[in-house]
Protein backbone atom coordinates (compact mmCIF):
# COMPACT_ATOMS: atom_id res chain seq x y z
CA UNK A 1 0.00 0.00 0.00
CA UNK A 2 3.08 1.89 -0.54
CA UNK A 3 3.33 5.28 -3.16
CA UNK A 4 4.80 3.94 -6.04
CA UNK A 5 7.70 6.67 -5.43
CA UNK A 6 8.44 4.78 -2.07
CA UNK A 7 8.31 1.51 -3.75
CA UNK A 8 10.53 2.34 -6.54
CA UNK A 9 12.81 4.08 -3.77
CA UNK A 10 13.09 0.74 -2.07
CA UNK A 11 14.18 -1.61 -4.84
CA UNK A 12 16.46 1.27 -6.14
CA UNK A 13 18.43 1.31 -2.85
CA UNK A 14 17.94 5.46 -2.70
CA UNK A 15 17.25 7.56 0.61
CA UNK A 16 13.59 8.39 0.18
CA UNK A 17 12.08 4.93 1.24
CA UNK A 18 14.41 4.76 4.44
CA UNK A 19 14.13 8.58 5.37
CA UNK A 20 10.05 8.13 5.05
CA UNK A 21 9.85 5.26 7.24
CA UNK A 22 11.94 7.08 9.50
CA UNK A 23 9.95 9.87 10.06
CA UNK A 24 6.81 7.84 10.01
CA UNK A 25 8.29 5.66 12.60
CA UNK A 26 9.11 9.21 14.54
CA UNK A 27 5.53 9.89 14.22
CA UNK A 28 4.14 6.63 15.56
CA UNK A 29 6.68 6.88 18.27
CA UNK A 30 5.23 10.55 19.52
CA UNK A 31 1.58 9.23 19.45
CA UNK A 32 2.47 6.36 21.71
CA UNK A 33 4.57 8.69 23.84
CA UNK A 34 1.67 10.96 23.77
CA UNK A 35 -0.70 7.68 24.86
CA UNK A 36 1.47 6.60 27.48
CA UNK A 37 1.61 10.32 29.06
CA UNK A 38 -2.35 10.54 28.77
CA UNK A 39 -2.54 6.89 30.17
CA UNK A 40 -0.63 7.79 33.33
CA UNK A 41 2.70 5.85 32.73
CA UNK A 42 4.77 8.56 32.03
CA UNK A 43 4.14 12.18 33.36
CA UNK A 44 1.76 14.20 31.86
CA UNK A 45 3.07 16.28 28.46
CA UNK A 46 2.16 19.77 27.61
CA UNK A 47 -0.45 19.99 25.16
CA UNK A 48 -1.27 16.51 26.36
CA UNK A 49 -5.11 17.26 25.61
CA UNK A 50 -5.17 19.41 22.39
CA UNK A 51 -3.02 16.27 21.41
CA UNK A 52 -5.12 13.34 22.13
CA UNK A 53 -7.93 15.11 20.76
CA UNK A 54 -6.04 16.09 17.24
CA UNK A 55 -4.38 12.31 16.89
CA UNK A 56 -8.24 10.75 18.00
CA UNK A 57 -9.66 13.27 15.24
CA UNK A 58 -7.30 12.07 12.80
CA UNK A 59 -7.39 8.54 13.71
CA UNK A 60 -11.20 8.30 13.46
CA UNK A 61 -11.06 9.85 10.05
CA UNK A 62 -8.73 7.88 8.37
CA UNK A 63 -10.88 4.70 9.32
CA UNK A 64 -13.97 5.97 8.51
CA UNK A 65 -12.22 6.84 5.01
CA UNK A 66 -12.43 3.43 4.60
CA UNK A 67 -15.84 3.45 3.76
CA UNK A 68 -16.21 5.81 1.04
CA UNK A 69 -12.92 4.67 -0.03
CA UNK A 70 -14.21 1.23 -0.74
CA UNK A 71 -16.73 2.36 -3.13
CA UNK A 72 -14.67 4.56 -4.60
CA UNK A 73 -12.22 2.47 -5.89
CA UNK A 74 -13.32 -0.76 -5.44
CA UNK A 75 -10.28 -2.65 -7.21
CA UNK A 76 -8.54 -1.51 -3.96
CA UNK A 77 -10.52 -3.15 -1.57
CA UNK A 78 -8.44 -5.72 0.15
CA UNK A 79 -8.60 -7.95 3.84
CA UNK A 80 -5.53 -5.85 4.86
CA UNK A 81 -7.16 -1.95 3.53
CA UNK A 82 -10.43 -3.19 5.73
CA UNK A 83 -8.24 -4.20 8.32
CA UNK A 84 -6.02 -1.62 8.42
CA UNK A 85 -9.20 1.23 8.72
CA UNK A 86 -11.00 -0.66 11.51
CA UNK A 87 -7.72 -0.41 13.65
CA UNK A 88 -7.11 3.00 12.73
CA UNK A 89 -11.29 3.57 14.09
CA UNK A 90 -10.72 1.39 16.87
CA UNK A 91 -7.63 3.18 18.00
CA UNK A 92 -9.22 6.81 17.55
CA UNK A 93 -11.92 5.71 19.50
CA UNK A 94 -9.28 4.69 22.26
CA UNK A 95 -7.52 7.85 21.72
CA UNK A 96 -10.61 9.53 22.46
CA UNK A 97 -11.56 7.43 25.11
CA UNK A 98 -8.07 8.64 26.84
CA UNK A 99 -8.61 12.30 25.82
CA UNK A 100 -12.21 12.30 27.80
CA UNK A 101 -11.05 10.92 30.60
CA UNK A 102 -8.16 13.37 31.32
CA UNK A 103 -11.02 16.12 30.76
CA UNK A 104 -13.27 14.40 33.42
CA UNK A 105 -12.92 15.75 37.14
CA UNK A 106 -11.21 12.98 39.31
CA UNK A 107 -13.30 11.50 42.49
């Protein structure tokens, strides 16, 4: 499910599919860093709720893209592009779910 340019990158041997998964990994990294902060492991971030909230938003979209997605281009459709949306939903709704319940008062 790779670009093209990333694929092409990768069987070339060039920088540009190493230096993207790079800074994807980076990003992945911060939104667990981020979850771990909001979850109480670590301490808690700045921005720690304006963050939640923006990588829930953004989660939730990109799996309910996979709807309109599907019947947009069907020939795309796979096991792993369903997949991959409901865990993107599933963890937005988490995300969320973590974001609410730093907003709530504690007892």
């Amino acid at each position: 499910m790779a670009p093209p340019e990333i694929v092409q990158s990768a069987t070339e041997g060039t920088l540009l599919a190493p230096m993207a998964t790079l800074i994807i990994s980076f990003l992945f990294l911060v939104c667990a860093v981020f979850a771990m902060s909001g979850a109480g492991f670590i301490k808690k971030l700045p921005f720690i709720e304006p963050v939640l909230a923006t990588i829930s938003g953004l989660s939730l979209l990109r799996g309910l893209a996979t709807i309109p997605s599907s019947y947009a281009f069907p020939e795309m459709v796979s096991a792993f592009s369903i997949t991959a949306g409901l865990i993107w939903f599933v963890a937005g709704l988490l995300y969320f779910y973590g974001f609410r319940s730093l907003r709530q008062p504690s007892s």
